[in-house]
C-alpha atoms as a PDB file:
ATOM      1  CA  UNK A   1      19.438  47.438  81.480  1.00  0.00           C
ATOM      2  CA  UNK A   2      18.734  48.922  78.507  1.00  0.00           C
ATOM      3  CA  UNK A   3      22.735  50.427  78.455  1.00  0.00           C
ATOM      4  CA  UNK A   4      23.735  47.210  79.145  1.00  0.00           C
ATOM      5  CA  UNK A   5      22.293  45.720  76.134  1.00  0.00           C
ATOM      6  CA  UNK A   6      23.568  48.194  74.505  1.00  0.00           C
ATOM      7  CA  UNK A   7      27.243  48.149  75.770  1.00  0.00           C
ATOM      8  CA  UNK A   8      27.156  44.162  75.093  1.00  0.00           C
ATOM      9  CA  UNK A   9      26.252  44.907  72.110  1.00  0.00           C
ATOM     10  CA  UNK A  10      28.978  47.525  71.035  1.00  0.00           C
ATOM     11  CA  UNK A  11      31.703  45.316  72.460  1.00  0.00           C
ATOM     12  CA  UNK A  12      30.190  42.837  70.301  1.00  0.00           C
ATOM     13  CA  UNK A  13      28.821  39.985  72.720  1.00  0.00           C
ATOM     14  CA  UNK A  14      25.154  38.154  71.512  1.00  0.00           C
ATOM     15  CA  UNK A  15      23.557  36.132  73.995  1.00  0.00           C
ATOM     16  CA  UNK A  16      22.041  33.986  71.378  1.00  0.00           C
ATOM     17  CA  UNK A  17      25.804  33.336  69.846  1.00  0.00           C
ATOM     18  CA  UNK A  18      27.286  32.784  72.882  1.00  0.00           C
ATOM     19  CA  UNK A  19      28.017  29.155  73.536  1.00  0.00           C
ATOM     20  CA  UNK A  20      25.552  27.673  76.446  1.00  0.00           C
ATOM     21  CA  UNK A  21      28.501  27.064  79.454  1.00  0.00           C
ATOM     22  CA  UNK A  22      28.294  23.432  81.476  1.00  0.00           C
ATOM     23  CA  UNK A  23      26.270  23.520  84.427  1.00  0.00           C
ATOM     24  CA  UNK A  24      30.127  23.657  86.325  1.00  0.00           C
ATOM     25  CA  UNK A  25      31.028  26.839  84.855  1.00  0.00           C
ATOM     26  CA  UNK A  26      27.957  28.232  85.595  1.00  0.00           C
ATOM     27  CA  UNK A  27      28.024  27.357  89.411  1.00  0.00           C
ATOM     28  CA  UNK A  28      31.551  28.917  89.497  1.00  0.00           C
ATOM     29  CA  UNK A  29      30.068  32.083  87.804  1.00  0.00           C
ATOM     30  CA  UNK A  30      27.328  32.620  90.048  1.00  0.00           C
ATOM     31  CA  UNK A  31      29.700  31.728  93.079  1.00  0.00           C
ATOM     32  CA  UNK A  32      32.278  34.580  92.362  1.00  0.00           C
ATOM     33  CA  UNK A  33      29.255  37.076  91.169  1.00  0.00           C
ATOM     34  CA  UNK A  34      28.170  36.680  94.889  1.00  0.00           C
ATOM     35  CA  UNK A  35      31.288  37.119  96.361  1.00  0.00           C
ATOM     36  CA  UNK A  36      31.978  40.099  94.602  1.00  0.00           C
ATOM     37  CA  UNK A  37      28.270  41.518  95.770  1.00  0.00           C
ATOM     38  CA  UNK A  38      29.439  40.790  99.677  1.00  0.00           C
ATOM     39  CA  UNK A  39      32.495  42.787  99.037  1.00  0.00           C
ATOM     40  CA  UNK A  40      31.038  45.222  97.713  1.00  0.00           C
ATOM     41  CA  UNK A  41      29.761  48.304 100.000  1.00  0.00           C
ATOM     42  CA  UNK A  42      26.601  50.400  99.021  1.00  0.00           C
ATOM     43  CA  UNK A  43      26.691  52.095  96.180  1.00  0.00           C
ATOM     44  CA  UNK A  44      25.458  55.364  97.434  1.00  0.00           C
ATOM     45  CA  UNK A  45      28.489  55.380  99.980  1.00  0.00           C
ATOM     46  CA  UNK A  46      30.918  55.646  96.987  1.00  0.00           C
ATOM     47  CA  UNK A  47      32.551  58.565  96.164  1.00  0.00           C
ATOM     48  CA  UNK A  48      32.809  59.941  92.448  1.00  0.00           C
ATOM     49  CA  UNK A  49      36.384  58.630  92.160  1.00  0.00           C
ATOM     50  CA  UNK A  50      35.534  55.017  93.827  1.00  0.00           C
ATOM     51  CA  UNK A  51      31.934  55.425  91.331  1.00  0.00           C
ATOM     52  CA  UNK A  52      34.640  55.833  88.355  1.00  0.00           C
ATOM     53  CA  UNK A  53      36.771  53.499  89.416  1.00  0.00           C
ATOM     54  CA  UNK A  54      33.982  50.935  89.703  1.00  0.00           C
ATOM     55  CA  UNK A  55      32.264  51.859  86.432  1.00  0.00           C
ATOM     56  CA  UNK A  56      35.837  51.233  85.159  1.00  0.00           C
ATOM     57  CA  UNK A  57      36.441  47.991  86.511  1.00  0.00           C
ATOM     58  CA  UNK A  58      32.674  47.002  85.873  1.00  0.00           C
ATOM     59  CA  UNK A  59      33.351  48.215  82.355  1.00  0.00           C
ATOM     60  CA  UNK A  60      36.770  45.949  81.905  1.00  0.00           C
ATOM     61  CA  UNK A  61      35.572  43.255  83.632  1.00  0.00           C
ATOM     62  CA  UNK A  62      32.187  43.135  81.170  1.00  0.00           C
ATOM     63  CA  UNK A  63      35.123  43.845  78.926  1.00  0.00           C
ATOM     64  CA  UNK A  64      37.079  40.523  79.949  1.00  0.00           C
ATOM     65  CA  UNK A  65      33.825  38.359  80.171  1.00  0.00           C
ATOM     66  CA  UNK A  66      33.367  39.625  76.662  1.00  0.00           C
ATOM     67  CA  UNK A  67      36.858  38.222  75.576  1.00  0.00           C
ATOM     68  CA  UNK A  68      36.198  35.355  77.276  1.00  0.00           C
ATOM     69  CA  UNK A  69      33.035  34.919  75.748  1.00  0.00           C
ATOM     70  CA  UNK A  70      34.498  35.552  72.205  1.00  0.00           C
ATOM     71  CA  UNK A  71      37.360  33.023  72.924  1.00  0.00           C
ATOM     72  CA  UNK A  72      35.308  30.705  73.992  1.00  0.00           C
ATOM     73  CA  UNK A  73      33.145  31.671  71.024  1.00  0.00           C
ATOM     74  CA  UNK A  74      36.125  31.471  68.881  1.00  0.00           C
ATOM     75  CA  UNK A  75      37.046  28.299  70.880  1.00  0.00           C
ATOM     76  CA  UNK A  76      33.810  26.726  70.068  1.00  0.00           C
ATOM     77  CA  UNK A  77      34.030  28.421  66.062  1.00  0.00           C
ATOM     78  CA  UNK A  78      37.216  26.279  65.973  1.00  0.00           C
ATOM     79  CA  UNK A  79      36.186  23.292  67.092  1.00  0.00           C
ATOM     80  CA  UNK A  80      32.949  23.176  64.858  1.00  0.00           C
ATOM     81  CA  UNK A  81      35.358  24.358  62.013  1.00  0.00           C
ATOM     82  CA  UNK A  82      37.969  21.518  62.937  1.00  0.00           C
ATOM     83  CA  UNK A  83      34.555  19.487  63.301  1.00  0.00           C
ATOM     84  CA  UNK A  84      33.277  20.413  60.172  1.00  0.00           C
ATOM     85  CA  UNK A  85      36.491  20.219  58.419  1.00  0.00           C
ATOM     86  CA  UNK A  86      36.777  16.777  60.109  1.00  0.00           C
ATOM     87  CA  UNK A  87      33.201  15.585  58.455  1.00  0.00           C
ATOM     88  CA  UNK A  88      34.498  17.333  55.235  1.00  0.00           C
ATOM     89  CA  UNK A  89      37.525  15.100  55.291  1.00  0.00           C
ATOM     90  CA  UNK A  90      35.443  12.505  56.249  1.00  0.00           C
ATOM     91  CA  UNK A  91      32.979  12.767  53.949  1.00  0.00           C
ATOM     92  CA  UNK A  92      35.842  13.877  51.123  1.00  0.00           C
ATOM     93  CA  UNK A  93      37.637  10.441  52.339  1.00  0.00           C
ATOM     94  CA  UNK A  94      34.469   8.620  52.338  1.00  0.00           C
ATOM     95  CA  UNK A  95      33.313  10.213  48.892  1.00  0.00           C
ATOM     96  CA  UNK A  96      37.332   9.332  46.981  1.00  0.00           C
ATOM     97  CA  UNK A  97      36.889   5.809  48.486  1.00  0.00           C
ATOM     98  CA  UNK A  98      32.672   5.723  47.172  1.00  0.00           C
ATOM     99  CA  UNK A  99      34.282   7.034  43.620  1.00  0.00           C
ATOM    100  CA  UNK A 100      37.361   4.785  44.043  1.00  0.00           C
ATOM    101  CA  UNK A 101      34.732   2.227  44.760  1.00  0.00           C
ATOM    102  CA  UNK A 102      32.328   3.267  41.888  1.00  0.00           C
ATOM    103  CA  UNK A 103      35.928   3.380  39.474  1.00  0.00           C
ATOM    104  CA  UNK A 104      36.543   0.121  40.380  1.00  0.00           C
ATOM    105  CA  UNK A 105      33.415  -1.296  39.902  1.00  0.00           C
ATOM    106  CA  UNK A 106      32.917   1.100  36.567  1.00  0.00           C
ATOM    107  CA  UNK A 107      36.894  -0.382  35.493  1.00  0.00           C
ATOM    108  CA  UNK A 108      35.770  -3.856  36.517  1.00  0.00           C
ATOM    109  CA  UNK A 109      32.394  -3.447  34.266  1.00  0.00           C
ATOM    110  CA  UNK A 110      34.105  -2.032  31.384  1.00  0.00           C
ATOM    111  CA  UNK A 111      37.136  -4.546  31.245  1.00  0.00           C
ATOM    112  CA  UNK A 112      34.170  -6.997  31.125  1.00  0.00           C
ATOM    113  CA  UNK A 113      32.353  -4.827  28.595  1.00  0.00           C
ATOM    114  CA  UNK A 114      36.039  -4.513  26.632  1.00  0.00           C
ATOM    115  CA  UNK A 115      36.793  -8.119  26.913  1.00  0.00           C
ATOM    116  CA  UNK A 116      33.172  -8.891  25.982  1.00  0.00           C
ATOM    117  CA  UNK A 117      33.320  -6.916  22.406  1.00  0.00           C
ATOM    118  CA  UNK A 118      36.795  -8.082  21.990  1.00  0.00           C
ATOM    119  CA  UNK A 119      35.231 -11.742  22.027  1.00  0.00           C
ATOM    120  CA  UNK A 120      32.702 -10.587  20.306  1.00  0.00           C
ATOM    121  CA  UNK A 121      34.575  -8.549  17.370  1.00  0.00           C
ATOM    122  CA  UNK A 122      36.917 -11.565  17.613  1.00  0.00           C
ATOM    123  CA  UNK A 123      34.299 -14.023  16.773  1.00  0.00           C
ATOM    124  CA  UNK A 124      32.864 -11.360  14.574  1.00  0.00           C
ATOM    125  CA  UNK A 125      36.361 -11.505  12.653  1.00  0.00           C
ATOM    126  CA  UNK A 126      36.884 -14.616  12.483  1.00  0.00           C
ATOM    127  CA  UNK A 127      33.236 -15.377  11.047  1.00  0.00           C
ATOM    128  CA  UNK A 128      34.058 -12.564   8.711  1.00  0.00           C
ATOM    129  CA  UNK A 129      37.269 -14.461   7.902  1.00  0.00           C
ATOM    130  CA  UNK A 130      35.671 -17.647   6.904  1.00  0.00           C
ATOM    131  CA  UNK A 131      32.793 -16.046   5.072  1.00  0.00           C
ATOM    132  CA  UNK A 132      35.505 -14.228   3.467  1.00  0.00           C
ATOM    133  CA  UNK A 133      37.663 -17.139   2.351  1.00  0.00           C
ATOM    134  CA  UNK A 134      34.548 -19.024   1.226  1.00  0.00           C
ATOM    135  CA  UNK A 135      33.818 -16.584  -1.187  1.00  0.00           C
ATOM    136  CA  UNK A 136      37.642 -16.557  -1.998  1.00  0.00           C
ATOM    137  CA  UNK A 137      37.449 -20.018  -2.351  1.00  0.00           C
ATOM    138  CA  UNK A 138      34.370 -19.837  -4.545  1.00  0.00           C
ATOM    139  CA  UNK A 139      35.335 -17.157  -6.669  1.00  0.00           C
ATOM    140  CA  UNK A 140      38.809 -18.691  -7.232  1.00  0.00           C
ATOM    141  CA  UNK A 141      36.624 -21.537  -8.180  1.00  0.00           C
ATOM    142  CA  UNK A 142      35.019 -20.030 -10.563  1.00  0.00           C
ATOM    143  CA  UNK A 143      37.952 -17.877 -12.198  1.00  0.00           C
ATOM    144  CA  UNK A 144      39.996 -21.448 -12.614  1.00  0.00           C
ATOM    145  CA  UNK A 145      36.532 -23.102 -14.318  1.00  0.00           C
ATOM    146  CA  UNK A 146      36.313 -20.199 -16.099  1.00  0.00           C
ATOM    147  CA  UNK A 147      40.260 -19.712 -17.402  1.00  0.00           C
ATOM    148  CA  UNK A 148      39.882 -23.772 -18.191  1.00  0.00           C
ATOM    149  CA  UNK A 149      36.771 -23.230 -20.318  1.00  0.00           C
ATOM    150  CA  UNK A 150      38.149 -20.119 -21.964  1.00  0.00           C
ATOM    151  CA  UNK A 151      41.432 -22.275 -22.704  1.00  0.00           C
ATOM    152  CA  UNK A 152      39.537 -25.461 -23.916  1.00  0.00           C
ATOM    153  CA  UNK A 153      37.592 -22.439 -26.386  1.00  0.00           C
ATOM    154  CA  UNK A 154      40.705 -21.145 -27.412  1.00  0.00           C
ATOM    155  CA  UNK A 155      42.268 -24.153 -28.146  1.00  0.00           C
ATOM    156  CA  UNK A 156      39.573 -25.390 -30.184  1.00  0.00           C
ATOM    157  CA  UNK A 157      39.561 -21.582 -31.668  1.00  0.00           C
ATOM    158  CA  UNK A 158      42.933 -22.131 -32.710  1.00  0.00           C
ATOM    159  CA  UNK A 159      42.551 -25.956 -33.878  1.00  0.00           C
ATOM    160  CA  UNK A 160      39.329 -25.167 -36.176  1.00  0.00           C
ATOM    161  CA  UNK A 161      41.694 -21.891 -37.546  1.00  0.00           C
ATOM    162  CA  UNK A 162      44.451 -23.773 -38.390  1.00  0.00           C
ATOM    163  CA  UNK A 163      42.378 -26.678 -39.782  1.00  0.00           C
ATOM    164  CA  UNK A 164      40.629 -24.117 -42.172  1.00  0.00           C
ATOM    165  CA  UNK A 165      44.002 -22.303 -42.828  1.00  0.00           C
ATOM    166  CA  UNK A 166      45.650 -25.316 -43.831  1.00  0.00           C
ATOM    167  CA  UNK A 167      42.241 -26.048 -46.238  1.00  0.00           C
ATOM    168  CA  UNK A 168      42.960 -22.501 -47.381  1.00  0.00           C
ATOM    169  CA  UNK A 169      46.193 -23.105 -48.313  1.00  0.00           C
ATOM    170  CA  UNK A 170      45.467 -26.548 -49.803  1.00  0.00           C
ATOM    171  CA  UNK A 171      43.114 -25.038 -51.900  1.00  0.00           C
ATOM    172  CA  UNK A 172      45.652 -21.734 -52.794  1.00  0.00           C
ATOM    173  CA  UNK A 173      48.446 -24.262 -53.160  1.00  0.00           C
ATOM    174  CA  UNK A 174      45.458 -26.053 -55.908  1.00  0.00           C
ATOM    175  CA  UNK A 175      44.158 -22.952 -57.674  1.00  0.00           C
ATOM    176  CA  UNK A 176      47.953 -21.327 -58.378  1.00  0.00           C
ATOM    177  CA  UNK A 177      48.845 -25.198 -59.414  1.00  0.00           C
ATOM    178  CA  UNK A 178      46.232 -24.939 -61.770  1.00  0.00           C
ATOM    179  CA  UNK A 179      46.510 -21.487 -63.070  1.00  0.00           C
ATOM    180  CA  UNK A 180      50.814 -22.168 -63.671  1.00  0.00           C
ATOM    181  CA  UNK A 181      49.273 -25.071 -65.628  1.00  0.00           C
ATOM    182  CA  UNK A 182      46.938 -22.901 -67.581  1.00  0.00           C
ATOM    183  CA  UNK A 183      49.495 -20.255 -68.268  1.00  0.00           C
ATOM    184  CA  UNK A 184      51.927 -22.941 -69.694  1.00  0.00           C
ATOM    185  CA  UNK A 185      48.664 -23.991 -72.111  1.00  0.00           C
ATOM    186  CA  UNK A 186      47.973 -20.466 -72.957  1.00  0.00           C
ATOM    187  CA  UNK A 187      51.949 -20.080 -72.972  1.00  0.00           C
ATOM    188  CA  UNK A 188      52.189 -23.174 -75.357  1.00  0.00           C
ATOM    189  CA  UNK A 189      49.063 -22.016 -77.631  1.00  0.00           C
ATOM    190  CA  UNK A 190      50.589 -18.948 -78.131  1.00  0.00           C
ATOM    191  CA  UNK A 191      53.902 -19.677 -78.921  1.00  0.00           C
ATOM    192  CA  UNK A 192      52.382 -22.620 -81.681  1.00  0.00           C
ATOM    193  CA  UNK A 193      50.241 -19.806 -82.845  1.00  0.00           C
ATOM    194  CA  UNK A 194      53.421 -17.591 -83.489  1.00  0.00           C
ATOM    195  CA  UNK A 195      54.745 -20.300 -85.463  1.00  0.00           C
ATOM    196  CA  UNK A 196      51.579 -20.995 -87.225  1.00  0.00           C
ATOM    197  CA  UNK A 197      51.389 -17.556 -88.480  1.00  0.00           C
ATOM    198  CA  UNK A 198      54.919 -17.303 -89.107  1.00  0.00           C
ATOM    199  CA  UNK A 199      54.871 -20.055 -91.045  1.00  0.00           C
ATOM    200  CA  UNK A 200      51.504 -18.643 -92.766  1.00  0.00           C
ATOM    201  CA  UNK A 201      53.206 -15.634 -93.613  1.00  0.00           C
ATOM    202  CA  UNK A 202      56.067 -17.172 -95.080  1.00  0.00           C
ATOM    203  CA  UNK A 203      53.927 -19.430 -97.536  1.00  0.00           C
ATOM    204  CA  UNK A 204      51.984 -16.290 -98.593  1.00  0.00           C
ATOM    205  CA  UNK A 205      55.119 -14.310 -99.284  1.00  0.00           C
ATOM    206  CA  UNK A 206      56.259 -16.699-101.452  1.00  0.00           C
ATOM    207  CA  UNK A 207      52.471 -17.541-102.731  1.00  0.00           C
ATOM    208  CA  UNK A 208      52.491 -14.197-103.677  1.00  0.00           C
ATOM    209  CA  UNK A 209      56.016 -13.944-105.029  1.00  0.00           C
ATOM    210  CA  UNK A 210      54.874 -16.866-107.517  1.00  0.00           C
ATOM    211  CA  UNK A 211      51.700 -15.019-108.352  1.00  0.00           C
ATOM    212  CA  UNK A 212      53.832 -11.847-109.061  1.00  0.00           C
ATOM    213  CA  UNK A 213      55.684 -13.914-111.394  1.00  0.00           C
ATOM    214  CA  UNK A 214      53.491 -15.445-113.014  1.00  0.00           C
ATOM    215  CA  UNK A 215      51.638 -12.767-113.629  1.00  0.00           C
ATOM    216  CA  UNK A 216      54.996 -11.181-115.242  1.00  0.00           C
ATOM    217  CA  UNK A 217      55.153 -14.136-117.473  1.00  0.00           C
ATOM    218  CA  UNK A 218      51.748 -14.333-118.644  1.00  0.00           C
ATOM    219  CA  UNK A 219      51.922 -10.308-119.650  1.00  0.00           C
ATOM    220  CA  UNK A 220      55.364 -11.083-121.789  1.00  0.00           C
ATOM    221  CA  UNK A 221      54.090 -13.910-123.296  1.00  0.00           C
ATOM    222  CA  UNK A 222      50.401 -12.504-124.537  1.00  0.00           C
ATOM    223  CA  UNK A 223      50.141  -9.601-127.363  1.00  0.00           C
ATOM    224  CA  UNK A 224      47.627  -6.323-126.439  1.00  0.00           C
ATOM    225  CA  UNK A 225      45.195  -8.665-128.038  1.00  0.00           C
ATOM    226  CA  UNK A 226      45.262 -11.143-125.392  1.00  0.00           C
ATOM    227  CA  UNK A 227      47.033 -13.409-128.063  1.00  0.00           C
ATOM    228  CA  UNK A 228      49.952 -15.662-127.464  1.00  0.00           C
ATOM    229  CA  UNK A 229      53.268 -14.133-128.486  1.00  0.00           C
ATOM    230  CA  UNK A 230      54.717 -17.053-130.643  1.00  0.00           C
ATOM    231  CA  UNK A 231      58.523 -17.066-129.234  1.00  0.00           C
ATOM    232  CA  UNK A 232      59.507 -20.603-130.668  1.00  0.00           C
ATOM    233  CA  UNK A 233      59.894 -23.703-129.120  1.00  0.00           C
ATOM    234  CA  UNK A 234      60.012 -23.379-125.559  1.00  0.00           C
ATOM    235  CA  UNK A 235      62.243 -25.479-123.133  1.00  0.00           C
ATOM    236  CA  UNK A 236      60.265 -26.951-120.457  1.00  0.00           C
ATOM    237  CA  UNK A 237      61.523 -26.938-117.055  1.00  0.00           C
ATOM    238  CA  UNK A 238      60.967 -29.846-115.131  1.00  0.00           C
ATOM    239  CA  UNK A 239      59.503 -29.292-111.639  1.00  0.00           C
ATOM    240  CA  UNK A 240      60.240 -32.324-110.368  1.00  0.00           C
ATOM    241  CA  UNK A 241      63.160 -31.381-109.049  1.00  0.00           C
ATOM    242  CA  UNK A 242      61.240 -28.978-106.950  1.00  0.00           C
ATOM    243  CA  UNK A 243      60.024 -29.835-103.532  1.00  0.00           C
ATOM    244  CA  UNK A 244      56.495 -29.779-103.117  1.00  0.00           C
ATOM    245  CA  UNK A 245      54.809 -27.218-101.309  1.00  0.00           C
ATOM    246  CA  UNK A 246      54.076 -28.503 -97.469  1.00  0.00           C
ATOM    247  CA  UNK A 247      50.361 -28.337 -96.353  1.00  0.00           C
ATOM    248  CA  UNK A 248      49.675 -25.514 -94.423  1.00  0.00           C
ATOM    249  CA  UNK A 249      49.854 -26.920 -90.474  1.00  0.00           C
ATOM    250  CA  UNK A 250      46.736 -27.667 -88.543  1.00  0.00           C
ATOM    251  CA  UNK A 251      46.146 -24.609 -86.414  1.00  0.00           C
ATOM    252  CA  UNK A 252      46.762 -26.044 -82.781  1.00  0.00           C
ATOM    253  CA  UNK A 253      43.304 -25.670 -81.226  1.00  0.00           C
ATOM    254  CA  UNK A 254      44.501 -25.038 -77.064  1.00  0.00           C
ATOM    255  CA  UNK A 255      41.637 -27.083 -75.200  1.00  0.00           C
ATOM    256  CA  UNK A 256      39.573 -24.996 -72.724  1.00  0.00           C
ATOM    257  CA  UNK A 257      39.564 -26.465 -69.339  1.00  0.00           C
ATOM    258  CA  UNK A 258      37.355 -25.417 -66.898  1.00  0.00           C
ATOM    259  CA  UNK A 259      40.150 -24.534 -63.684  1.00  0.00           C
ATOM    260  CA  UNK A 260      38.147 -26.519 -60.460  1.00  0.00           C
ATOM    261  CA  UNK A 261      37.366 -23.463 -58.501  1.00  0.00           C
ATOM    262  CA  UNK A 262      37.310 -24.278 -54.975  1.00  0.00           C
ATOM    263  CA  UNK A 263      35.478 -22.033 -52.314  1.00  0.00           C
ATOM    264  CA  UNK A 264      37.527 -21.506 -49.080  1.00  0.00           C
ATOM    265  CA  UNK A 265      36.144 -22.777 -46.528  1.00  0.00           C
ATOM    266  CA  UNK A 266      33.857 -20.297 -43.805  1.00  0.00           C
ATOM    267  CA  UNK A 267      35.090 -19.230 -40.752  1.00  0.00           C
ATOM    268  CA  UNK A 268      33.464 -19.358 -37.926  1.00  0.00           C
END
């Protein structure tokens, strides 16, 4: 028995991996084991050559059952293979169609998540927008009140300016007025004073050319005694005739006037 094992197990045949057989296979088994036992004779009655030939066909026919038992083995490998790969595809199929499922759903859930922030970023925007323009609005506001007010300055800037330049130049257009006046006094005084002296010098040239003379006539007619040389009768000229000698002119006096100096105006 203990061979047996042994042999089953070198041709490689388990029990305990061997597929259990229907109840109909085993019937037919145990039907054609006892056949073969009737037609068998006693085993001491064999010869060596019918003992060989016996171990040899026990020996292929354990073989056969063997093959048989590993095809059927193999038979039964395939089908739980085909079985398995069945559930695999099945559970593969059932697994793309749970993610298809899933992708959907996710797809469905993030469109509505996209087309959620895209009405929110659009409202988002557009309140941006407005709060945007209002401040536009304001600030453009305030740069036109500003440029107005800045213009209204300037143009009083400019108005007060050209008032006090046109003061200034009232008043320049005054003061040169009154200094050309001045210089034609001063002008005037001087040129009278030129004449005054002129004619001052004149009348003592010929003061003094009448002093000269007569101081020539009174040393010929008095002696080194301070007496009168006695030269005869003497002939009288008549001066008469002579024009009389003008009265020096009055020394034209130029009268001071006090030029109206007028400040300019401050600017602001």
């Amino acid at each position: 028995m203990a061979e047996k094992n042994s042999f089953l197990n070198w041709v490689g045949f388990k029990e305990s991996e061997s597929a259990a057989p229907s109840s109909v296979d085993r019937i037919r088994e145990l039907e054609s084991q006892l056949n073969d036992l009737r037609s068998r004779r006693d085993i001491t009655s064999l010869s060596k050559e019918e003992f060989e030939i016996l171990a040899t066909e026990t020996a292929m026919s354990m073989i056969k059952s063997a093959q048989a038992r590993e095809s059927k083995a193999f038979a039964s490998s395939e089908r739980v293979v085909l079985e398995a790969t069945r559930q695999a595809k099945d559970a593969i199929e059932g697994a793309e169609t749970k993610a298809r499922t899933i992708l959907s759903g996710a797809e469905a859930r993030g469109r509505k998540y996209i087309t959620a922030a895209e009405a929110e970023a659009a409202e988002r925007l557009s309140s941006v927008e407005r709060e945007a323009q209002s401040i536009f609005d304001e600030k453009r506001r305030e740069a036109a009140a500003l440029a107005q007010a800045a213009r209204r300055e300037g143009e009083r800037i400019i108005t007060e300016a050209t008032g006090e330049v046109s003061e200034y130049r009232n008043w320049l257009s005054g003061v040169i007025s009154e200094a050309e006046r001045l210089y034609k006094i001063q002008t005037q005084s001087l040129d009278a004073a030129e004449q005054a002296i002129a004619q001052s010098r004149t009348r003592l040239d010929s003061a003094f050319e009448r002093l000269a003379n007569l101081h020539k006539s009174v040393n010929e007619n008095l002696n080194a005694d301070n007496s009168v040389i006695d030269t005869g009768p003497k002939k009288v000229i008549s001066q008469r005739t002579k024009p009389a000698l003008a009265a020096p002119a009055k020394k034209a006096s130029a009268k001071k006037k006090t030029a109206a100096k007028k400040k300019p105006a401050k600017r602001r």
